[in-house]
N, C-alpha and C. Protein backbone atom coordinates (compact mmCIF):
# COMPACT_ATOMS: atom_id res chain seq x y z
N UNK A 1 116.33 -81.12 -7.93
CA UNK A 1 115.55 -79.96 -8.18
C UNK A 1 116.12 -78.76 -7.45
N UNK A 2 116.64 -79.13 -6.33
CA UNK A 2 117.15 -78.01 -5.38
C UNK A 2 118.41 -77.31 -6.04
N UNK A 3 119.02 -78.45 -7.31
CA UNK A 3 120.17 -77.86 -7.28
C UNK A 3 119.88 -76.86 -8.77
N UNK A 4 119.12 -77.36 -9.19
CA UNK A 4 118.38 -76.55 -10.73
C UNK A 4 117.83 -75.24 -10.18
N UNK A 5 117.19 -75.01 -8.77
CA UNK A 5 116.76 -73.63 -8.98
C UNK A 5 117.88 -73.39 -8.32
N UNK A 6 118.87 -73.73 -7.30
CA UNK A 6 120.43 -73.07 -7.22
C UNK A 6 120.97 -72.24 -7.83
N UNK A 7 121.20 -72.81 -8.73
CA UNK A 7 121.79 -72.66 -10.33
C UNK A 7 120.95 -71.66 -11.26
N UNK A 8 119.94 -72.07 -11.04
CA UNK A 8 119.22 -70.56 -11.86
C UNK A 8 119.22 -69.35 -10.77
N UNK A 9 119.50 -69.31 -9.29
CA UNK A 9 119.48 -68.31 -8.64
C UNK A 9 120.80 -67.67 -8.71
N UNK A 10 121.81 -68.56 -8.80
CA UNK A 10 123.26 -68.30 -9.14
C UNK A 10 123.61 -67.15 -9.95
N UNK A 11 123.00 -67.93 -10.97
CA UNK A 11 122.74 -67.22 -12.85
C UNK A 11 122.40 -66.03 -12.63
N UNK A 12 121.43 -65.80 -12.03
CA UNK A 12 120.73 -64.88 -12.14
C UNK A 12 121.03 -63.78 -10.87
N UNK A 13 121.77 -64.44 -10.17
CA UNK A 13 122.67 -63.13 -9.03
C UNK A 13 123.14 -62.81 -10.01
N UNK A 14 123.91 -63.51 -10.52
CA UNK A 14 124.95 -63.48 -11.63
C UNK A 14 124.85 -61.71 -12.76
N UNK A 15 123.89 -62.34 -12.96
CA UNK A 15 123.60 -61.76 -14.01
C UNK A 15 123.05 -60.15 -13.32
N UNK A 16 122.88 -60.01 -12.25
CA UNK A 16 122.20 -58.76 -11.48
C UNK A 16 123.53 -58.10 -10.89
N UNK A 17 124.48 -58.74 -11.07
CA UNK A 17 125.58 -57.72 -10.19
C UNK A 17 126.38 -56.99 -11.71
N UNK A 18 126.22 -58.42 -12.62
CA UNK A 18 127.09 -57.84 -13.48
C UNK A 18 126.12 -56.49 -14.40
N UNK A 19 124.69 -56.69 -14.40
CA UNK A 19 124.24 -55.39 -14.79
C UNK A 19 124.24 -54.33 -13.96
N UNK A 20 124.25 -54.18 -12.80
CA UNK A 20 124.46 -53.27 -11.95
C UNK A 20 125.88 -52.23 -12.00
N UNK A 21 126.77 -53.47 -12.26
CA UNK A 21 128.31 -52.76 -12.25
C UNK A 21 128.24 -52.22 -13.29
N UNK A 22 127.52 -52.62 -14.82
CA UNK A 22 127.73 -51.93 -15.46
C UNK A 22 126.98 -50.45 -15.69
N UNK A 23 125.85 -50.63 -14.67
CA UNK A 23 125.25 -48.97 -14.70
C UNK A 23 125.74 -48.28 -13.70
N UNK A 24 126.33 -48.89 -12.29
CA UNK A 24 127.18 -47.72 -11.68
C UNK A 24 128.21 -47.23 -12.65
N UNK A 25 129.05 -47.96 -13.52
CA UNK A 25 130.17 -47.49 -14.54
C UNK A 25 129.84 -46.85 -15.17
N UNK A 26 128.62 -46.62 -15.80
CA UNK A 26 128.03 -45.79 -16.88
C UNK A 26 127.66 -44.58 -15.99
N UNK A 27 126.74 -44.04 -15.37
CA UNK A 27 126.84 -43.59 -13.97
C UNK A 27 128.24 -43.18 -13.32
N UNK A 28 129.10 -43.47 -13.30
CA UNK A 28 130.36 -42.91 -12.57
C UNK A 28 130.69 -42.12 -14.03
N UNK A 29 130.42 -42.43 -15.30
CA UNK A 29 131.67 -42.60 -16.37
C UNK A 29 130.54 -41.21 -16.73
N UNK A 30 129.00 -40.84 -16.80
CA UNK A 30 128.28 -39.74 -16.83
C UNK A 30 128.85 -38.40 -15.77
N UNK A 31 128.87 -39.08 -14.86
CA UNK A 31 129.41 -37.76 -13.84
C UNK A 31 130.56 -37.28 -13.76
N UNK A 32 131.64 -37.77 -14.16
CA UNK A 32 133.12 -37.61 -14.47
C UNK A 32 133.12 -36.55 -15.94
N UNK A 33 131.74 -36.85 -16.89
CA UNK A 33 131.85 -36.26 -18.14
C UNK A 33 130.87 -35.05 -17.85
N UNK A 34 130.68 -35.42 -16.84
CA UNK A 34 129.38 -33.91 -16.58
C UNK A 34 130.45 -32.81 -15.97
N UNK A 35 131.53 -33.20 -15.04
CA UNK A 35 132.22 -32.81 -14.13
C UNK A 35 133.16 -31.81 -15.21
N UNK A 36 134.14 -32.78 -16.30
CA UNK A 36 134.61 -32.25 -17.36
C UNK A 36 133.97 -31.37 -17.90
N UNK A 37 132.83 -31.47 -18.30
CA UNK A 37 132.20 -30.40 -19.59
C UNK A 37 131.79 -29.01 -18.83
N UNK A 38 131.89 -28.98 -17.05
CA UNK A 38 131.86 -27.64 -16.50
C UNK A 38 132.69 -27.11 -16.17
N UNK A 39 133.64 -27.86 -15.84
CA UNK A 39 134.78 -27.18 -15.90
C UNK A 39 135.83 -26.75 -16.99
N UNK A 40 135.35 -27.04 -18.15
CA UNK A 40 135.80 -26.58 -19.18
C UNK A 40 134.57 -25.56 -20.13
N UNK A 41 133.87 -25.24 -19.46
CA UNK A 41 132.92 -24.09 -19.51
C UNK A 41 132.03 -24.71 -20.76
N UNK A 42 131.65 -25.94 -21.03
CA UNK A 42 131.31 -26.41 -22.46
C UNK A 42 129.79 -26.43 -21.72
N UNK A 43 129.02 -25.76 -22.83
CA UNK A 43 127.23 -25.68 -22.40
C UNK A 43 126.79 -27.41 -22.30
N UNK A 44 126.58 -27.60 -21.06
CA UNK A 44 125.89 -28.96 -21.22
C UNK A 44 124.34 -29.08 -21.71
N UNK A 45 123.69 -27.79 -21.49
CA UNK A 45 122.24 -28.33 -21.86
C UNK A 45 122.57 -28.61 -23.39
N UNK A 46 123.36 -27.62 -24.06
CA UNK A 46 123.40 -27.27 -25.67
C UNK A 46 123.95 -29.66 -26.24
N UNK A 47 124.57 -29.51 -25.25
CA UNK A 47 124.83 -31.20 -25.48
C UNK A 47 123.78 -32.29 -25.17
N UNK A 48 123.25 -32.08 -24.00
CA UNK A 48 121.87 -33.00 -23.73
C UNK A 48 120.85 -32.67 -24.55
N UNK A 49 120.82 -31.87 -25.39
CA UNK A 49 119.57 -31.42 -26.54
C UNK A 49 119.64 -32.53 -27.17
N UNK A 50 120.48 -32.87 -27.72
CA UNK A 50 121.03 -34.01 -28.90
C UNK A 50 120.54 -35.14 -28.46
N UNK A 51 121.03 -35.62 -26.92
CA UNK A 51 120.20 -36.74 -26.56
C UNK A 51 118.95 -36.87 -26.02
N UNK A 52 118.30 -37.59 -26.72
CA UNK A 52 116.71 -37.91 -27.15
C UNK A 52 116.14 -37.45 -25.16
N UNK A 53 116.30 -38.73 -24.91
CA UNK A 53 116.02 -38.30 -23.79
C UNK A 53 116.08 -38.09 -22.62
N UNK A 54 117.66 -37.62 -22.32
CA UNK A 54 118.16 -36.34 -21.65
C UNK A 54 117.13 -35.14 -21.98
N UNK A 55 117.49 -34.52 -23.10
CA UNK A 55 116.59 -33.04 -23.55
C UNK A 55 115.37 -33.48 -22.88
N UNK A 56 114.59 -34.50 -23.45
CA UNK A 56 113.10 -34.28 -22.06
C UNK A 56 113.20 -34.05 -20.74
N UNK A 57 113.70 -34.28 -20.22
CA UNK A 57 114.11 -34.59 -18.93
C UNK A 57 114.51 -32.46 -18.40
N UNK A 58 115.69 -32.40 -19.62
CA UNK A 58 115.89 -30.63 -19.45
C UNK A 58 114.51 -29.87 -19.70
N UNK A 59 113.91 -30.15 -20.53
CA UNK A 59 113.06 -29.62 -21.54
C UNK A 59 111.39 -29.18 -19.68
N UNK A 60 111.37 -30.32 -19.41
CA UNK A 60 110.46 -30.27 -18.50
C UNK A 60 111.17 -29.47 -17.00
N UNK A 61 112.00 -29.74 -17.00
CA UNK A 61 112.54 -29.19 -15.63
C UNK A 61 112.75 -27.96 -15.82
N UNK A 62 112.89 -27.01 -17.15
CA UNK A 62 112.95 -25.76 -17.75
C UNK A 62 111.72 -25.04 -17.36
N UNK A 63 110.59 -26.20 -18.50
CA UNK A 63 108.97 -25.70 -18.17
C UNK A 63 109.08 -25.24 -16.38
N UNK A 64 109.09 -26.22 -16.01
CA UNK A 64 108.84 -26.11 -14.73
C UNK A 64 109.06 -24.42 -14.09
N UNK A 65 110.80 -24.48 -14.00
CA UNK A 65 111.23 -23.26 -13.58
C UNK A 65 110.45 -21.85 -14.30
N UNK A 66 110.40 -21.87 -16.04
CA UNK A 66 109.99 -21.10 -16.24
C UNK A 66 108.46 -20.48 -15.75
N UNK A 67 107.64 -21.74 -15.36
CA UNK A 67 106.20 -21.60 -14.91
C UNK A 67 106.51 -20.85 -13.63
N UNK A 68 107.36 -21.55 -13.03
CA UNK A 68 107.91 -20.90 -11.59
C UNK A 68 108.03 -19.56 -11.16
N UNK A 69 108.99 -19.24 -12.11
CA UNK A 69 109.52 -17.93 -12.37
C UNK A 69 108.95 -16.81 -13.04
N UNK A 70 107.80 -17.51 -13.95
CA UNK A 70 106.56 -16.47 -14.40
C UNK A 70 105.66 -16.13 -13.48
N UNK A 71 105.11 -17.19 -12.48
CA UNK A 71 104.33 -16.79 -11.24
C UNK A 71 105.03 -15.69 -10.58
N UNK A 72 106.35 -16.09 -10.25
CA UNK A 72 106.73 -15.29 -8.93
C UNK A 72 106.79 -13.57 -9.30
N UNK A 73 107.56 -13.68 -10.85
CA UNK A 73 107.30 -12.25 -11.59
C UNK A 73 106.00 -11.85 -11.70
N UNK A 74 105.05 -12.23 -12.00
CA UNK A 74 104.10 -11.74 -12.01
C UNK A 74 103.31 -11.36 -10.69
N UNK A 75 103.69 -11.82 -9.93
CA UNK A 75 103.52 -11.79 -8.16
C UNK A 75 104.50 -10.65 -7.99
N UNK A 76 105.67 -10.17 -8.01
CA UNK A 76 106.12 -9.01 -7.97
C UNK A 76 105.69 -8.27 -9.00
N UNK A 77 104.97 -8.25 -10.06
CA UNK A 77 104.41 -6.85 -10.86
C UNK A 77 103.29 -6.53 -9.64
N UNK A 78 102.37 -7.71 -9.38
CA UNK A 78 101.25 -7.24 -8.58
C UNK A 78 101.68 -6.69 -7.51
N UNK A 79 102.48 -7.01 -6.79
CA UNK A 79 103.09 -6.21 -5.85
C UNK A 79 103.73 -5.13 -5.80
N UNK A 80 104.04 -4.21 -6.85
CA UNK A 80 105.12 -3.76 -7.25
C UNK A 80 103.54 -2.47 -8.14
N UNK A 81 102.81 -3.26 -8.43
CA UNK A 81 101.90 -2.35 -8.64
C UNK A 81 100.61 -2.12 -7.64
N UNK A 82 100.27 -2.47 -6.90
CA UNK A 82 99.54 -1.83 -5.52
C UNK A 82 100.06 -1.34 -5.01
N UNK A 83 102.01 -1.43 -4.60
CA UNK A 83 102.27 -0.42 -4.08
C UNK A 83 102.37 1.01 -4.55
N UNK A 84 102.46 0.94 -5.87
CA UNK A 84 102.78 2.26 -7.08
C UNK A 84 101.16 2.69 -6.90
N UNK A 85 100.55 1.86 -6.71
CA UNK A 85 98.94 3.04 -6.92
C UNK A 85 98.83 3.20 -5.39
N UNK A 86 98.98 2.56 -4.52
CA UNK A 86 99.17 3.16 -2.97
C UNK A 86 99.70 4.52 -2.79
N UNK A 87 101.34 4.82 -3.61
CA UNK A 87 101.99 5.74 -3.02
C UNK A 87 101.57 7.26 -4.38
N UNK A 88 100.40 6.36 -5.29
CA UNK A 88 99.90 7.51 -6.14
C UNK A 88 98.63 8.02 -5.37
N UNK A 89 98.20 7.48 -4.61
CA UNK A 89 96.83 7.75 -3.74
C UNK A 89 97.60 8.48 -2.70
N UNK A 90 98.76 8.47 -2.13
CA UNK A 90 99.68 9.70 -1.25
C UNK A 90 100.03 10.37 -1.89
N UNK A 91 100.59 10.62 -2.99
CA UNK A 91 100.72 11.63 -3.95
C UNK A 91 99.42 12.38 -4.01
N UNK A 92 98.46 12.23 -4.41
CA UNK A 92 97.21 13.47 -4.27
C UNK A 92 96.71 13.63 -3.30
N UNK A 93 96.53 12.84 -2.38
CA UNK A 93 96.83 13.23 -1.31
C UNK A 93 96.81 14.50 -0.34
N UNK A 94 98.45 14.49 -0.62
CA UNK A 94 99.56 15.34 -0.45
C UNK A 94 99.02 16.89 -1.40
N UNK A 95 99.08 16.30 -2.53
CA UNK A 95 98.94 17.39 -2.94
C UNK A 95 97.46 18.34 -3.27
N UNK A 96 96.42 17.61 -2.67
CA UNK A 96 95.47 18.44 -2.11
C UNK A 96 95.77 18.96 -0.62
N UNK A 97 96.22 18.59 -0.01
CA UNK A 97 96.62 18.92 1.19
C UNK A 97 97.80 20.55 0.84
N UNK A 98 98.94 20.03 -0.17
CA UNK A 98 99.35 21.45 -0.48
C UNK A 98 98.30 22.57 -1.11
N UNK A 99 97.33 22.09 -2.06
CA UNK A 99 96.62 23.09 -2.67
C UNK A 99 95.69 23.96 -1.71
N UNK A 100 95.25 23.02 -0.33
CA UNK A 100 94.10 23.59 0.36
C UNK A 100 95.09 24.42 0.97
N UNK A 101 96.48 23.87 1.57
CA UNK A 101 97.04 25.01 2.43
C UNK A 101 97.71 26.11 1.56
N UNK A 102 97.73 26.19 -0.05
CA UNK A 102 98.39 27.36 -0.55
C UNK A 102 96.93 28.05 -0.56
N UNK A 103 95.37 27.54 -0.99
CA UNK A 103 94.67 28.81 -0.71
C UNK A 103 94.56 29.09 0.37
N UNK A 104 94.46 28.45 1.71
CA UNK A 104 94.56 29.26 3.09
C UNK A 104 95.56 30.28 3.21
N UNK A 105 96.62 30.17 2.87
CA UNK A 105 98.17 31.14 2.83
C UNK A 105 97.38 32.25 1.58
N UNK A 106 96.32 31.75 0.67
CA UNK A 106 96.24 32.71 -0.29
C UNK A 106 95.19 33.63 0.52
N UNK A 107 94.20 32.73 0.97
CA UNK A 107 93.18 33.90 1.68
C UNK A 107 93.49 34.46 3.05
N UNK A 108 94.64 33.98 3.67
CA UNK A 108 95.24 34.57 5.02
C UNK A 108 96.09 36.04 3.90
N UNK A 109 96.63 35.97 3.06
CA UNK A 109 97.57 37.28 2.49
C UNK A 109 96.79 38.20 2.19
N UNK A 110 95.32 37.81 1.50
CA UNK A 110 94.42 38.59 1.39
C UNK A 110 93.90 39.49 2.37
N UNK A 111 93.55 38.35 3.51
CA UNK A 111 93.29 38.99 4.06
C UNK A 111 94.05 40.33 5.63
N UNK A 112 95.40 39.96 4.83
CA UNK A 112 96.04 40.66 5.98
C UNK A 112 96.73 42.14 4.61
N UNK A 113 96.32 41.96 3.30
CA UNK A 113 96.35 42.87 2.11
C UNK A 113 95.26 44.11 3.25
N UNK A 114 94.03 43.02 3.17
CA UNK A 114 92.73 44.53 3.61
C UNK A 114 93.00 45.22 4.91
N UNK A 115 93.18 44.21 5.92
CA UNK A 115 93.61 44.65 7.27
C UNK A 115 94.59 45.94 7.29
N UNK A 116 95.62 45.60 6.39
CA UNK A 116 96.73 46.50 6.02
C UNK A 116 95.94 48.10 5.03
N UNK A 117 95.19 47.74 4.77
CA UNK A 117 94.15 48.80 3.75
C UNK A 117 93.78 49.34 4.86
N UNK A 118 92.82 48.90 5.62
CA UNK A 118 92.08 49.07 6.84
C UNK A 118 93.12 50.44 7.80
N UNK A 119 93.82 49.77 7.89
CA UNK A 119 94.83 50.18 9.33
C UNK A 119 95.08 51.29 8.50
N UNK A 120 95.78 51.48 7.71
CA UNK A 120 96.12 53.00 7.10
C UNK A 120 95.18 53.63 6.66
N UNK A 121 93.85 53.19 6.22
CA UNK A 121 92.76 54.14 6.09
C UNK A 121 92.31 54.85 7.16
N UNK A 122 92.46 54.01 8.32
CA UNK A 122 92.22 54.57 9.82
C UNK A 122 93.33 55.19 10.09
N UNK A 123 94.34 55.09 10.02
CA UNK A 123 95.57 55.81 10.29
C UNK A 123 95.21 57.61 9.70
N UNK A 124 95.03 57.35 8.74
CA UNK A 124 94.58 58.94 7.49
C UNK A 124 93.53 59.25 8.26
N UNK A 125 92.34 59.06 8.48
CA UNK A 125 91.50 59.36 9.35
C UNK A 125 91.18 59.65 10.54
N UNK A 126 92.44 59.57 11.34
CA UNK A 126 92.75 59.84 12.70
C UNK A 126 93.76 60.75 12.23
N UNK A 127 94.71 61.25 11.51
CA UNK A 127 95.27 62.04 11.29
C UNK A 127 94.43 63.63 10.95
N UNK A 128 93.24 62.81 9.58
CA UNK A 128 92.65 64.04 9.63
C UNK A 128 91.90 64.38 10.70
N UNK A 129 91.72 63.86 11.34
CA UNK A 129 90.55 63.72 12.33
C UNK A 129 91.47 65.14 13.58
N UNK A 130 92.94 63.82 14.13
CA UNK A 130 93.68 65.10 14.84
C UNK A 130 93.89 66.80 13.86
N UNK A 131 94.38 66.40 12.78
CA UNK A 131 94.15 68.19 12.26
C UNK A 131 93.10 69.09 12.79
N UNK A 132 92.06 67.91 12.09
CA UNK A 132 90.61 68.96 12.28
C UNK A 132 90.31 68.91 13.82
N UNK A 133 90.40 68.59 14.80
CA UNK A 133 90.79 69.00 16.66
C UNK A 133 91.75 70.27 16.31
N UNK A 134 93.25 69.93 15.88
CA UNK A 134 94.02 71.03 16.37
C UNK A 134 93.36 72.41 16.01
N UNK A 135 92.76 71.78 14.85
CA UNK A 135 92.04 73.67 13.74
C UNK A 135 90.99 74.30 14.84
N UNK A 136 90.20 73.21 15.58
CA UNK A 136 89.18 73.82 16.62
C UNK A 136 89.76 74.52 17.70
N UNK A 137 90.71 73.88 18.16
CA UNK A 137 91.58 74.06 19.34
C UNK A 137 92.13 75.65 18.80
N UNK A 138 93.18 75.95 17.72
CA UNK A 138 93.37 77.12 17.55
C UNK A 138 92.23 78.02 17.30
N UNK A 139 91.15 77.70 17.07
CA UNK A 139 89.85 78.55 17.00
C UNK A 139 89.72 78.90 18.34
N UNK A 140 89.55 78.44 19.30
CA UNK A 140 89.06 78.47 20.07
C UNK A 140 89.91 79.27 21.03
N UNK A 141 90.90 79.21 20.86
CA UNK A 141 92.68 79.86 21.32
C UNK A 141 92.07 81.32 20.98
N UNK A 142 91.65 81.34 19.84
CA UNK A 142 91.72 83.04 18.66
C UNK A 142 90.44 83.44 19.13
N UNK A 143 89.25 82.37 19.83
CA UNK A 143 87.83 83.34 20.11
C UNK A 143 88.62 83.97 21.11
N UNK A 144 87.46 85.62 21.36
CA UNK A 144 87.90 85.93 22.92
C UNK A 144 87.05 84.79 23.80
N UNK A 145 87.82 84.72 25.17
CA UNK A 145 87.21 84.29 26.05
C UNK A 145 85.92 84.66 26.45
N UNK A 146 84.95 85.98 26.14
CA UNK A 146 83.95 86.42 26.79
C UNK A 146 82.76 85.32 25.87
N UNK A 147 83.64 85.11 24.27
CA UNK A 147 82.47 84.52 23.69
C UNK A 147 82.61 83.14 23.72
N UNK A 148 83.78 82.36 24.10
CA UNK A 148 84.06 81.24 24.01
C UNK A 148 83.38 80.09 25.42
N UNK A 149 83.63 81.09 26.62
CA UNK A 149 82.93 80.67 27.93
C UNK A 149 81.52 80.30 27.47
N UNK A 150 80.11 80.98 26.62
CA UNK A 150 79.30 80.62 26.99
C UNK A 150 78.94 78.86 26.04
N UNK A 151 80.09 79.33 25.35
CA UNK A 151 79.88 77.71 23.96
C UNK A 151 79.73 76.67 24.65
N UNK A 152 80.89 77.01 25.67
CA UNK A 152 81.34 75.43 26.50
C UNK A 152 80.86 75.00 27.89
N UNK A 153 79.52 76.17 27.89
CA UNK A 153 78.65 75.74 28.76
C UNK A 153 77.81 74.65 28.40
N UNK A 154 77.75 75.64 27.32
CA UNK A 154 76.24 74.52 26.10
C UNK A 154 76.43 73.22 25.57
N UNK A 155 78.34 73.15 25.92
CA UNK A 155 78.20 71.72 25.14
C UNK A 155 78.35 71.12 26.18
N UNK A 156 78.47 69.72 25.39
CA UNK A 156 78.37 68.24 26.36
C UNK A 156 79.66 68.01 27.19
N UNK A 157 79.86 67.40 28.22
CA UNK A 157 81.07 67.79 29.14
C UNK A 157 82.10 66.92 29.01
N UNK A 158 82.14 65.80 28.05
CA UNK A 158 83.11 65.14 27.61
C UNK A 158 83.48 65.93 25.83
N UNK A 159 83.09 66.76 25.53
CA UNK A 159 83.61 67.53 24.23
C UNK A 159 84.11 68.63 24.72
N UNK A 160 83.35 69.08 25.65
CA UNK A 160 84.34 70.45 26.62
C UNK A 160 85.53 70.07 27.15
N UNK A 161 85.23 69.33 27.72
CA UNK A 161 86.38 69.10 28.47
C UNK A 161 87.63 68.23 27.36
N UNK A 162 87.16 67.16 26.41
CA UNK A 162 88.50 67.34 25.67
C UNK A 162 89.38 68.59 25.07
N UNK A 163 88.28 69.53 25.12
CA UNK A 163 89.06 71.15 23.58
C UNK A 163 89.90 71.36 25.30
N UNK A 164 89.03 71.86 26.39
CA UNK A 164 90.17 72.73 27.60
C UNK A 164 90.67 72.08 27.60
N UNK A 165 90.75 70.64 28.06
CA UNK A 165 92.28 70.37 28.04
C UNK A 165 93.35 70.52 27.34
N UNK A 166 93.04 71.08 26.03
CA UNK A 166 94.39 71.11 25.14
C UNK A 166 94.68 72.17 24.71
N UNK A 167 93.88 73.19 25.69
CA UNK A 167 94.03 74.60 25.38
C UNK A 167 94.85 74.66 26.39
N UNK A 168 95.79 75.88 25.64
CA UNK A 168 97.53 76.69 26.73
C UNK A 168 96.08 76.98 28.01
N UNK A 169 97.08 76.92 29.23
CA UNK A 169 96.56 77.25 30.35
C UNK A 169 96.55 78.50 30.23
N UNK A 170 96.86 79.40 29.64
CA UNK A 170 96.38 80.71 30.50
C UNK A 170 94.99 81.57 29.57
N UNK A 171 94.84 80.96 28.37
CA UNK A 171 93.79 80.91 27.49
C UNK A 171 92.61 80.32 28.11
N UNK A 172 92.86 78.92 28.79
CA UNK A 172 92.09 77.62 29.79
C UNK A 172 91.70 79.14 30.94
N UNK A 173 92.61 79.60 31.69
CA UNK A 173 91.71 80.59 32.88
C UNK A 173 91.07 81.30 32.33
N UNK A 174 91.94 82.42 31.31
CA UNK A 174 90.80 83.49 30.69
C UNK A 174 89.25 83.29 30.31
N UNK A 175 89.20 81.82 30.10
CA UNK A 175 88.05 81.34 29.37
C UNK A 175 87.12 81.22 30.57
N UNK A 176 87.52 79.91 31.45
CA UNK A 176 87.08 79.74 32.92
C UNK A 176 86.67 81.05 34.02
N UNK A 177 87.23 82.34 33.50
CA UNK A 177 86.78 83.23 34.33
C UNK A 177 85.70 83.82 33.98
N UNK A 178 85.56 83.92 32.59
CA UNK A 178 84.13 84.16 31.62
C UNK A 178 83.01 83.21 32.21
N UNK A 179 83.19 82.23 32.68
CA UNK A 179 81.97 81.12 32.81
C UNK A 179 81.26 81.40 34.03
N UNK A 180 80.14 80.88 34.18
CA UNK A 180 79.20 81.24 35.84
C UNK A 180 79.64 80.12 36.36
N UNK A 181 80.20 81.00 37.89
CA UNK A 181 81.19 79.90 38.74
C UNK A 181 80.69 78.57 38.81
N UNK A 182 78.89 77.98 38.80
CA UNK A 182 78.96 76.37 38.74
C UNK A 182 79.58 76.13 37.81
N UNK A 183 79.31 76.42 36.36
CA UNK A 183 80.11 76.12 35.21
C UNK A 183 81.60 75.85 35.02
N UNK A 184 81.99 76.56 35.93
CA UNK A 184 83.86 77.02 35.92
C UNK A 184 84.02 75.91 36.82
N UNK A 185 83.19 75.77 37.87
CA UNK A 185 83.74 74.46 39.08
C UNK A 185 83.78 73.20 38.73
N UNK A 186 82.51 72.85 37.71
CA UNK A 186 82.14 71.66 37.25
C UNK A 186 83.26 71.60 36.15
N UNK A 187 83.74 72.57 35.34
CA UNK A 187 84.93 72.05 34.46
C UNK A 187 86.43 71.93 35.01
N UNK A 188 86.60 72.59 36.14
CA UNK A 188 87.62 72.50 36.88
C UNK A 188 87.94 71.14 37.20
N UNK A 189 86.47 70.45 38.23
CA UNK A 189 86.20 69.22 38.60
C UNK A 189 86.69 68.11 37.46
N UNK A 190 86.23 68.46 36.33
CA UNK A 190 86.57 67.32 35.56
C UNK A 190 87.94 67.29 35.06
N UNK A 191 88.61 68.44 34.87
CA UNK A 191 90.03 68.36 34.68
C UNK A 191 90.55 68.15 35.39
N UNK A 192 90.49 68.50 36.72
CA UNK A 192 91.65 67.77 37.72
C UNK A 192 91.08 66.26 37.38
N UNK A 193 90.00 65.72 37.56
CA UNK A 193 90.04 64.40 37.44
C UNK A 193 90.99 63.67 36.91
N UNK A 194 90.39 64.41 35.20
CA UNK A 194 91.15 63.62 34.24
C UNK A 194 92.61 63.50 33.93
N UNK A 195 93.28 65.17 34.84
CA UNK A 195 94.36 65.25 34.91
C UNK A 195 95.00 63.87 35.83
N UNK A 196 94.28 63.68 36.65
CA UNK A 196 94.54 62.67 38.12
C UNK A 196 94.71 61.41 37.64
N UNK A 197 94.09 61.34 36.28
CA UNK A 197 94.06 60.03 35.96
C UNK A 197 94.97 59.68 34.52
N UNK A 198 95.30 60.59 34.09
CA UNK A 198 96.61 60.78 33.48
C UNK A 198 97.87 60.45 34.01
């Protein structure tokens, strides 16, 4: 009995090496023809189509990648589009930020338009203003002194005293000698002051 299952274990090594050798050979004799058909630039999938099932084998490992490769694309659109509406949300942004600072620049021009109105309206108005002084001043040059002394008693002593001061000095005594000596002292007083402080 020992030697009957021997013999069938024999057999049957037997028979396991010799199928083996023949699928490493088939196996060596596949990779040698895989090796050939790339280096002679020949499409291997376009050849494994034909066989039944090889092509499954491509067919699924394709799916695969393509599932793969549709995720990951579509994972860069999403990415690729939050950042595009991110840098469109800095875009207005921005450009409210330019619009508020072109009307500030618009109402700063404006307002340096009126300022500029302003300043030369006052400019004309201090011009006429000095004329109409100088016109008093030569009036006052052309009164005689007998009638001019008692005016500048009567007025207020900061309006007196601006016209004498800008009257020629020897018009300024003639006038001053017309006045009643407090009068003449008290305007004296204030011109040297103001002279002093000139």
């Amino acid at each position: 009995m020992k030697k009957i299952d021997e013999t069938k274990h024999v057999e049957s090594n037997k028979f396991q090496v010799i199928l083996f050798t023949v699928l490493i050979f088939l196996l060596l004799t596949l990779l040698v023809l895989v090796i050939y058909l790339s280096f002679t630039g020949t499409n291997i999938k376009a050849i494994s189509e034909k066989v039944p099932f090889v092509s499954q084998l491509f067919d699924r490992g394709d799916e695969n990648k393509q599932e793969h490769s549709t995720v990951k694309f579509q994972e860069k659109i999403n990415n690729l589009e939050a950042e595009m509406s991110d840098r469109q949300e800095k875009i207005k942004k921005l450009e409210s930020l330019i619009d508020s600072r072109d009307k500030t620049i618009e109402r700063t021009e404006l307002k340096k338009q009126q300022l500029e109105m302003e300043i030369e309206e006052l400019r004309a108005e201090q011009e006429i203003t000095k004329r109409a002084f100088q016109d008093i001043i030569k009036t006052y040059e052309t009164i005689s002194p007998k009638k001019a002394a008692p005016i500048f008693s009567k007025m207020g002593d900061e309006e007196a005293l601006k016209i004498l001061s800008s009257i020629k000095t020897d018009k300024l005594a003639a006038i001053l000698e017309q006045m009643t000596p407090d009068d003449a002292a008290r305007f004296t007083k204030l011109l040297a002051s103001k002279s002093s402080t000139n």
